[in-house]
Protein backbone atom coordinates (compact mmCIF):
# COMPACT_ATOMS: atom_id res chain seq x y z
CA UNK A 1 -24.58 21.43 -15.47
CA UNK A 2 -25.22 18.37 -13.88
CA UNK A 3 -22.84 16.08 -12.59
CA UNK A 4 -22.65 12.49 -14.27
CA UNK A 5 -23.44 9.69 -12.43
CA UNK A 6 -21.00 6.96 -13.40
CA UNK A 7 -22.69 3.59 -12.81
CA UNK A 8 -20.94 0.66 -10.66
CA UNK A 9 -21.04 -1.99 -13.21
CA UNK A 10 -19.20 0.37 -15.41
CA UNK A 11 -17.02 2.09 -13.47
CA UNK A 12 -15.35 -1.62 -11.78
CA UNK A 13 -15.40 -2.58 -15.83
CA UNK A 14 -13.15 0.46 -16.31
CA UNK A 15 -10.86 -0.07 -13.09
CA UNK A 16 -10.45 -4.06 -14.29
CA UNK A 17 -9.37 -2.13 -17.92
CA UNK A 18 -6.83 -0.07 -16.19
CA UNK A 19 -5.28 -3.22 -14.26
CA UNK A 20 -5.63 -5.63 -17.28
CA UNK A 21 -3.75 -2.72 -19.33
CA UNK A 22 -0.89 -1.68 -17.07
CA UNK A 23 -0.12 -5.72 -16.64
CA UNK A 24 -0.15 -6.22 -20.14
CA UNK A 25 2.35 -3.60 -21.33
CA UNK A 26 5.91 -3.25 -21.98
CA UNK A 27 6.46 -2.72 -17.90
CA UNK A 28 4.09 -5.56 -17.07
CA UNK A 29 6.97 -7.91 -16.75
CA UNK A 30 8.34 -5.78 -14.11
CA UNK A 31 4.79 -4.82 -12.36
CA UNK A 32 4.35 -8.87 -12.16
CA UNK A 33 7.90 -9.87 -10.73
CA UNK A 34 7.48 -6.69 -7.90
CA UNK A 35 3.85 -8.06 -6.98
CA UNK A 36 4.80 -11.95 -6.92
CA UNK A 37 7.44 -10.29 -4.34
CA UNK A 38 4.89 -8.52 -2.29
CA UNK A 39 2.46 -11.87 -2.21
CA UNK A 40 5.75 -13.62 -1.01
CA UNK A 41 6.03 -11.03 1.43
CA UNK A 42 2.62 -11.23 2.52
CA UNK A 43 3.08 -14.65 3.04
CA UNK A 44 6.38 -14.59 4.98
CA UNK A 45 4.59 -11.50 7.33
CA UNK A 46 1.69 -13.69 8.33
CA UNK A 47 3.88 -16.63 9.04
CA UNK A 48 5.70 -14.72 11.42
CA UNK A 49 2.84 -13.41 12.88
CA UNK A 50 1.28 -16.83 13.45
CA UNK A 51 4.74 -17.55 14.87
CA UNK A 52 4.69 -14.83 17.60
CA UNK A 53 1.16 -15.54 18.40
CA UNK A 54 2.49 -18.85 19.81
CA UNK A 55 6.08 -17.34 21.11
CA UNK A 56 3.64 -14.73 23.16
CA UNK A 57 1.57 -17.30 24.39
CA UNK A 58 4.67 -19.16 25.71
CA UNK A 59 6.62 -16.14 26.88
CA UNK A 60 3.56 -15.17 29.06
CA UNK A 61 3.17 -18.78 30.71
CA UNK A 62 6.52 -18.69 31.62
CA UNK A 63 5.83 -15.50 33.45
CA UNK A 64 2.69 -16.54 35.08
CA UNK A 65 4.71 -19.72 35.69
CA UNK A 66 8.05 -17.79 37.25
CA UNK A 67 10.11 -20.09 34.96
CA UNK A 68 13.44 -17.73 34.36
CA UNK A 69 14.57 -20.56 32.11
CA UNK A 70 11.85 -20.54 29.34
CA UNK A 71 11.39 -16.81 30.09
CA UNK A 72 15.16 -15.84 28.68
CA UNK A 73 14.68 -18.61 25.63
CA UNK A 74 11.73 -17.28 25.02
CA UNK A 75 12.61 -13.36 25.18
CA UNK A 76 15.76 -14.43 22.92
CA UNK A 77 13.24 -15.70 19.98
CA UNK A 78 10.60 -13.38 20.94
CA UNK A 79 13.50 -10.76 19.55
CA UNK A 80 14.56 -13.09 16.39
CA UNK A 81 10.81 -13.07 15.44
CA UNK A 82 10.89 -9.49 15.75
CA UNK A 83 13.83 -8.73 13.77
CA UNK A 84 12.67 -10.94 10.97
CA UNK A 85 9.21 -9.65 11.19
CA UNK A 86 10.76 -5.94 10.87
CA UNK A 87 12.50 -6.73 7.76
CA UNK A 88 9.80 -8.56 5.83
CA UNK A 89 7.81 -5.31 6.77
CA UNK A 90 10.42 -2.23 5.14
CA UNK A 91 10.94 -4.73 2.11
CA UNK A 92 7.49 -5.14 1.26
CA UNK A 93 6.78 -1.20 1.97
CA UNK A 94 9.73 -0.88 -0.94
CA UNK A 95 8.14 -3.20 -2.63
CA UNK A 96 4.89 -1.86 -3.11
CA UNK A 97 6.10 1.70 -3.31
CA UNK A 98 8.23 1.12 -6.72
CA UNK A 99 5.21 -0.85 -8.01
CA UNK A 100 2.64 2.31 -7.21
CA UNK A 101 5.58 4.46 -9.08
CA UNK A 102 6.21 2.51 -11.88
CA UNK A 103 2.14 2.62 -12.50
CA UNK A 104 1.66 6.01 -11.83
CA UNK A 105 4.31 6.49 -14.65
CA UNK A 106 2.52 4.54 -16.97
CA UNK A 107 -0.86 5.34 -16.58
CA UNK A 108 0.04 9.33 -16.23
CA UNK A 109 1.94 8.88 -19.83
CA UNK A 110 -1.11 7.07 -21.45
CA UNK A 111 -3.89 9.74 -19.70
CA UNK A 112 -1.85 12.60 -21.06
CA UNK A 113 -1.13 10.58 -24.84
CA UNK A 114 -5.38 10.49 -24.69
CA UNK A 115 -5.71 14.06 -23.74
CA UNK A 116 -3.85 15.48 -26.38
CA UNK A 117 -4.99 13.03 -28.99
CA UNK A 118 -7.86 14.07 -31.44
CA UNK A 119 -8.05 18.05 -29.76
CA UNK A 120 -9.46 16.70 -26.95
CA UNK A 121 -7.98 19.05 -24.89
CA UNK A 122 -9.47 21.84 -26.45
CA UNK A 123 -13.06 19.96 -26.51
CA UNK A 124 -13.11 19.78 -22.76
CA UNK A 125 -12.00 23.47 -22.46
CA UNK A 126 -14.76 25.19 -24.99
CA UNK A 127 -17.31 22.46 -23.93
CA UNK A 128 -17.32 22.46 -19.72
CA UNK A 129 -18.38 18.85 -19.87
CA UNK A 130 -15.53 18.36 -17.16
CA UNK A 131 -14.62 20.22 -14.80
CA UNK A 132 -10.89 20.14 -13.95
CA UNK A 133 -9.21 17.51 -16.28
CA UNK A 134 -5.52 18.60 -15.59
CA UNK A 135 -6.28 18.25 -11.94
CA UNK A 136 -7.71 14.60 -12.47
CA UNK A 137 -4.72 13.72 -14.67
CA UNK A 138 -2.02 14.96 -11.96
CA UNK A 139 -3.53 14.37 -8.68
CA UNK A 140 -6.55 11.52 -8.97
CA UNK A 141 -4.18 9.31 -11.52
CA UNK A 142 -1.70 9.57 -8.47
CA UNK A 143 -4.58 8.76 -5.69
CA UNK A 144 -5.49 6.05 -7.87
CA UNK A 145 -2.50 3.93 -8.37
CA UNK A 146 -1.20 4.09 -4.70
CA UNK A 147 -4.84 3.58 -3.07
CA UNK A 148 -5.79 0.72 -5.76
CA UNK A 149 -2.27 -0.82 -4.88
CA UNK A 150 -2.75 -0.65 -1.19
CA UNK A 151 -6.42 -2.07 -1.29
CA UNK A 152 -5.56 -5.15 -3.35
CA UNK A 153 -2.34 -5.82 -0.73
CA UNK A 154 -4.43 -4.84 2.01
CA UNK A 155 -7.21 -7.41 0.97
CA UNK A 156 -4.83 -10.20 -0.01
CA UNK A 157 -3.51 -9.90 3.25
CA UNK A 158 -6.69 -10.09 4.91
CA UNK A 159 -7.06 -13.36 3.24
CA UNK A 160 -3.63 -14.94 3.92
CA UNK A 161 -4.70 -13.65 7.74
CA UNK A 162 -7.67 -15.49 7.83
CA UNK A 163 -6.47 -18.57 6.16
CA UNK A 164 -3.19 -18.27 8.82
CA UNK A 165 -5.06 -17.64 12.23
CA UNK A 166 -8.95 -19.10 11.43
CA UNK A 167 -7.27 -22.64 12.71
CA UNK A 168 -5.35 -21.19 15.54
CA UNK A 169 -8.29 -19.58 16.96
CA UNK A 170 -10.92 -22.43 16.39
CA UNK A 171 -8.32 -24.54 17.84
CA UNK A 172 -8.46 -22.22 21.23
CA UNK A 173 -12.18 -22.25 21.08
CA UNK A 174 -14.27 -22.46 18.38
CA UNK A 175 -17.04 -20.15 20.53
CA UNK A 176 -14.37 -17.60 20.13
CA UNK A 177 -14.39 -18.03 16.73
CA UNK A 178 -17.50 -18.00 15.77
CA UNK A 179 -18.15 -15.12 17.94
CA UNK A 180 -15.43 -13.27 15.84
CA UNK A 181 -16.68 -14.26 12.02
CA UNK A 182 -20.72 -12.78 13.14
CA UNK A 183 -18.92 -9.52 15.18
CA UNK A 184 -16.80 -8.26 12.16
CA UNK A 185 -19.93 -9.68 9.59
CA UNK A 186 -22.14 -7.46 11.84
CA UNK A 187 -19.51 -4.53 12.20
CA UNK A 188 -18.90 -4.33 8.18
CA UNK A 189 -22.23 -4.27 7.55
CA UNK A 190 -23.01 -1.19 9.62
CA UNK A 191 -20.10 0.45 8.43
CA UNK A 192 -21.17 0.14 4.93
CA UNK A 193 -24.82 1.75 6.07
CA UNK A 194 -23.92 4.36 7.78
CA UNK A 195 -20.53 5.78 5.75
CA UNK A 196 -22.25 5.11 2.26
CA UNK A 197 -23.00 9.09 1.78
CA UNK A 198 -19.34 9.74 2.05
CA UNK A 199 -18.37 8.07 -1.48
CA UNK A 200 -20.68 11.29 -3.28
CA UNK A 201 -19.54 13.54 -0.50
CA UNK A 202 -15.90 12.88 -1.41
CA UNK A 203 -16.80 13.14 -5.25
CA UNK A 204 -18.30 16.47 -4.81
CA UNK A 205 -15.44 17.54 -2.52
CA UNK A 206 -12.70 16.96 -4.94
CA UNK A 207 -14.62 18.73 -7.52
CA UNK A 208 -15.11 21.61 -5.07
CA UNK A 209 -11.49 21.93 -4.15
CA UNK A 210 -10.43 21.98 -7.82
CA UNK A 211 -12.68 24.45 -8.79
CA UNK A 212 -11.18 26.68 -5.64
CA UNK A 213 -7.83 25.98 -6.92
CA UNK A 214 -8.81 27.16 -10.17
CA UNK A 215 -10.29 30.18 -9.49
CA UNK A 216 -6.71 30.99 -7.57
CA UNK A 217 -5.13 30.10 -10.30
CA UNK A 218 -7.13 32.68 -12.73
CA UNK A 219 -6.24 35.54 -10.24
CA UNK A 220 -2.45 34.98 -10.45
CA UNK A 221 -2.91 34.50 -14.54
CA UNK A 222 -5.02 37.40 -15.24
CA UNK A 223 -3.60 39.94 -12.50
CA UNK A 224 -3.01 42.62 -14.42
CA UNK A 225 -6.37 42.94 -16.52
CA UNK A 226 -8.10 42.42 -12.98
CA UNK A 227 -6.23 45.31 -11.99
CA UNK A 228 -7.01 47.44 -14.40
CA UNK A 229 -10.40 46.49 -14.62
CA UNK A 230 -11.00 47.40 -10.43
CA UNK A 231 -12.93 43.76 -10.62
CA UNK A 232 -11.27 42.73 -7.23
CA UNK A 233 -14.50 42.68 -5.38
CA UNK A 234 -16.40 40.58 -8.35
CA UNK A 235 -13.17 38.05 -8.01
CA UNK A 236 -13.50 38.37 -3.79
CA UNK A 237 -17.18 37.46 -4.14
CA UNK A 238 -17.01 34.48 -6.54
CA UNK A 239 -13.82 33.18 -4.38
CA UNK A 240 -15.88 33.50 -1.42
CA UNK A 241 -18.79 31.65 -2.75
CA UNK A 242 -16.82 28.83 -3.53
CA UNK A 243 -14.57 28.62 -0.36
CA UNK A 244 -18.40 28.41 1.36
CA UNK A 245 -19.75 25.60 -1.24
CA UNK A 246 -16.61 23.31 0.01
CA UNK A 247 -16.55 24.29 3.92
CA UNK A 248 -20.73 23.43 3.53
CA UNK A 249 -19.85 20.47 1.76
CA UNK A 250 -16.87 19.59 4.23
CA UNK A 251 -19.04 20.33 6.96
CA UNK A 252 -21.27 17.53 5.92
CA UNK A 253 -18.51 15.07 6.12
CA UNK A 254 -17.40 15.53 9.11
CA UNK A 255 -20.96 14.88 10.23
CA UNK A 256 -21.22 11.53 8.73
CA UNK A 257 -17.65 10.90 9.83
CA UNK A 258 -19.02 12.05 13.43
CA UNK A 259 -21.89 8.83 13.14
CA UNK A 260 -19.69 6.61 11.86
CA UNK A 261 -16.71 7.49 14.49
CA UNK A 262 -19.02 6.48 17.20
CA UNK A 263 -19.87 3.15 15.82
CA UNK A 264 -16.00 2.31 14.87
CA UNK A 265 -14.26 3.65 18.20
CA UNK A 266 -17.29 1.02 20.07
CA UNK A 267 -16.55 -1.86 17.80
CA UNK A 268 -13.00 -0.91 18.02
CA UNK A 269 -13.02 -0.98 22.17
CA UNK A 270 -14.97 -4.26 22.27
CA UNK A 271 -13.02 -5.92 20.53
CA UNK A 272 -9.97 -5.79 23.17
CA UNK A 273 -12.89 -7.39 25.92
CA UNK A 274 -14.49 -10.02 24.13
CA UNK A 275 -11.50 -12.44 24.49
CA UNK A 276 -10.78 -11.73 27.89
CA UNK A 277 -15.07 -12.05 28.70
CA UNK A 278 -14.84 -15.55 26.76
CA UNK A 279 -11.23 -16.73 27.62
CA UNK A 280 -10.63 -15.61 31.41
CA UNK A 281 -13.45 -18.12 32.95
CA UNK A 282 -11.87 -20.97 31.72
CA UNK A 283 -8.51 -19.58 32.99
CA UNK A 284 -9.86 -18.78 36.57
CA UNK A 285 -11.37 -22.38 36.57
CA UNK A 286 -7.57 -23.71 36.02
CA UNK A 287 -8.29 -25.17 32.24
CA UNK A 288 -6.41 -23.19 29.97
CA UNK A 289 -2.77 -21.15 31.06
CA UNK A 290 -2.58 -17.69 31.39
CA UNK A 291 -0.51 -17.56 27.80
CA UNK A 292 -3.42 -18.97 26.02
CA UNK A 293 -5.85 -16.16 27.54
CA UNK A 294 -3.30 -13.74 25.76
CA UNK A 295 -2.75 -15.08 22.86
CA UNK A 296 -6.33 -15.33 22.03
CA UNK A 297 -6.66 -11.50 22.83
CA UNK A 298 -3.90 -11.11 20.01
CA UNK A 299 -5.45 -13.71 17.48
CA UNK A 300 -9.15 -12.68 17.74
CA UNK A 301 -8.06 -9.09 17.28
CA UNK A 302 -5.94 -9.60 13.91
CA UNK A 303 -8.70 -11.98 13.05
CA UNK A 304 -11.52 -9.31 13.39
CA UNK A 305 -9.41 -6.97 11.79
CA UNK A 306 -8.30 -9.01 8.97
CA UNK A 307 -12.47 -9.90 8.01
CA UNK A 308 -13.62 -6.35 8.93
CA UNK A 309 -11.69 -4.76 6.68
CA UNK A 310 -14.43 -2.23 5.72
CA UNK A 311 -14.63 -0.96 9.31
CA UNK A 312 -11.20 -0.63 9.28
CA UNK A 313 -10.95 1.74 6.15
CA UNK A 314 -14.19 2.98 5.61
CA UNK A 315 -12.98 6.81 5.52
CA UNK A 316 -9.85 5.50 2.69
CA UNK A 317 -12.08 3.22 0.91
CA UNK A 318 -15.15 6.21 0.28
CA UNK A 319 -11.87 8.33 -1.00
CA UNK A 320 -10.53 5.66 -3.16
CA UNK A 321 -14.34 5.11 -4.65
CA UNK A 322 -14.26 9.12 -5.28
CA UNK A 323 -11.23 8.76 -7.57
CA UNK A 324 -12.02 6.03 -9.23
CA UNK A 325 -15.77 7.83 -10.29
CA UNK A 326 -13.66 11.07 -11.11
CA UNK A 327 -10.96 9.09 -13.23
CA UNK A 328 -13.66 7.20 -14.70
CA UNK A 329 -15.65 10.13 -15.81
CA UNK A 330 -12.40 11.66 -17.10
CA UNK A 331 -11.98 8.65 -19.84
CA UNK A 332 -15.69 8.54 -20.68
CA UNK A 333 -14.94 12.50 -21.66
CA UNK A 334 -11.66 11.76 -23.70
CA UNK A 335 -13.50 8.95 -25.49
CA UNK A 336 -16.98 11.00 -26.39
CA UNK A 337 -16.21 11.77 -29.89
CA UNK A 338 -13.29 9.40 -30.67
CA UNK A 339 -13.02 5.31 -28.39
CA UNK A 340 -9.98 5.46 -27.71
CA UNK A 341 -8.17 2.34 -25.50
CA UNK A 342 -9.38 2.55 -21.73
CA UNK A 343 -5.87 3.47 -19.91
């Protein structure tokens, strides 16, 4: 049969339900004090970062400068940074790992309370509408809640980046930053053309897997009657067939991970030159120090990074939209005959 399409508009409706439900139940108290942490975190992280941008543009001028002095101070705090910097970074990793837990919990509980509910189970069994529901319960439910809670921190912190280092690096040259805002506008939008065949790839490649799995899992349950029934070549031959539908289907990602490689390592590599190509004129012509030339290799990069965010994670985020079709599909199935509350 044929594979649902599950539209955007309806499938972001049904992520926002998800959210809106996990923050609103009996854990939400705890889900809300563990991600006010992580934004503090966030916070704290970028400070610091803004911090050694300037300690690392000092440190170097005092090299250039062969002032032993203000090279030891600096190396001194240039550790204290690092230290501090170290242990905002493991707490907010703990942090967001007991949050992805604690809604992986939840939202497993509630996705196996609708499952059972109403015979559902046994509709999606005699009917085939869905291919591999246990699967999506263990496995995308998982995917789901750590990828979702990783994208939100991840974008959060591309904003608190931005907000922290857009005045820094105007403040070094605006060129420079202008230069960075139309690079990573330019570099997302590629990304976005050229990986957009992975997010049905990825769909049809989870489905592909599970459907392997499953046929694996038949042999092992039915053993004996496929024994005595000599039907090891019919099992051999449908095996086979689908161990080649997800190699051909594999094989197709890696050749749109092949295009888009090409384009990412490129963007990735120029990034590292622009500064210098910008910066290291004005620095042979004696009107900026040698530390500023640095640190605006280190602040245009995180700033690049920080807007470019798709280029970063293109491969992740065309995973992540995979699960959330699949998980999406799996409620509009458990809610066919009976609504029942989105999880």
């Amino acid at each position: 049969m044929d594979k649902p399409r599950i539209p955007f508009k309806s499938t972001a409706k049904r992520f926002l339900q998800a959210v809106r439900y996990f923050a609103d139940s009996d854990v939400g108290w705890k889900a809300k004090s563990l991600f006010a942490a992580l934004i503090a975190l966030l916070c704290a992280a970028n400070g610091l970062n803004v911090a050694n941008s300037f300690v690392n543009r000092n440190f170097m001028t005092a090299i250039a400068g062969r002032d032993m002095a203000g090279f030891v101070r600096l190396a001194i705090v240039s550790v204290g940074v690092f230290a501090s910097a170290t242990v905002v970074a493991v707490v907010a990793r703990f942090a967001e790992e007991r949050l992805g837990l604690l809604w992986r919990e939840f939202l497993t509980r509630r996705a196996i309370a609708l499952y059972l509910a109403n015979g559902v189970y046994h509709r999606l069994n005699e009917s085939g509408e869905l291919a591999n529901a246990d699967q999506r319960i263990a496995e995308d439910v998982r995917a789901f809640t750590t990828t979702t809670l990783s994208f939100i921190l991840m974008a959060i912190n591309s904003v608190l980046t931005v907000l922290a280092f857009a005045g820094v690096l105007w403040e070094i040259s605006p060129l420079l930053f202008v230069v960075a805002i139309v690079y990573a506008a330019c570099g997302s939008y590629f990304t976005l053309i050229l990986s957009n065949p992975l997010v049905r790839l990825n769909v049809d490649q989870l489905d592909k897997e599970a459907s392997f799995r499953t046929g694996l899992i038949h042999v092992r349950e039915s053993a004996e009657s496929i024994m005595l029934a000599r039907a090891e070549s019919g099992v051999a031959a449908r095996l086979n067939a689908g161990l080649d539908d997800l190699v051909g289907n594999f094989r197709r990602i890696i050749t749109v991970n092949l295009k888009v490689g090409f384009f990412t390592t490129g963007y990735n590599w120029m990034i590292q030159i622009i500064p210098a190509l910008i910066m290291a004129p004005a620095f042979i012509r004696g009107e900026v120090e040698f530390g500023v030339v640095t640190q605006s290799a280190i602040v245009f990069s995180t700033l690049v990074a920080a807007i470019s965010l798709i280029v970063t994670q293109y491969q992740s985020l065309s995973n992540f939209a995979a699960v959330v079709q699949r998980l999406s599909a799996l409620i509009v199935a458990f809610e066919r005959k009976e609504p029942a509350p989105a999880i």
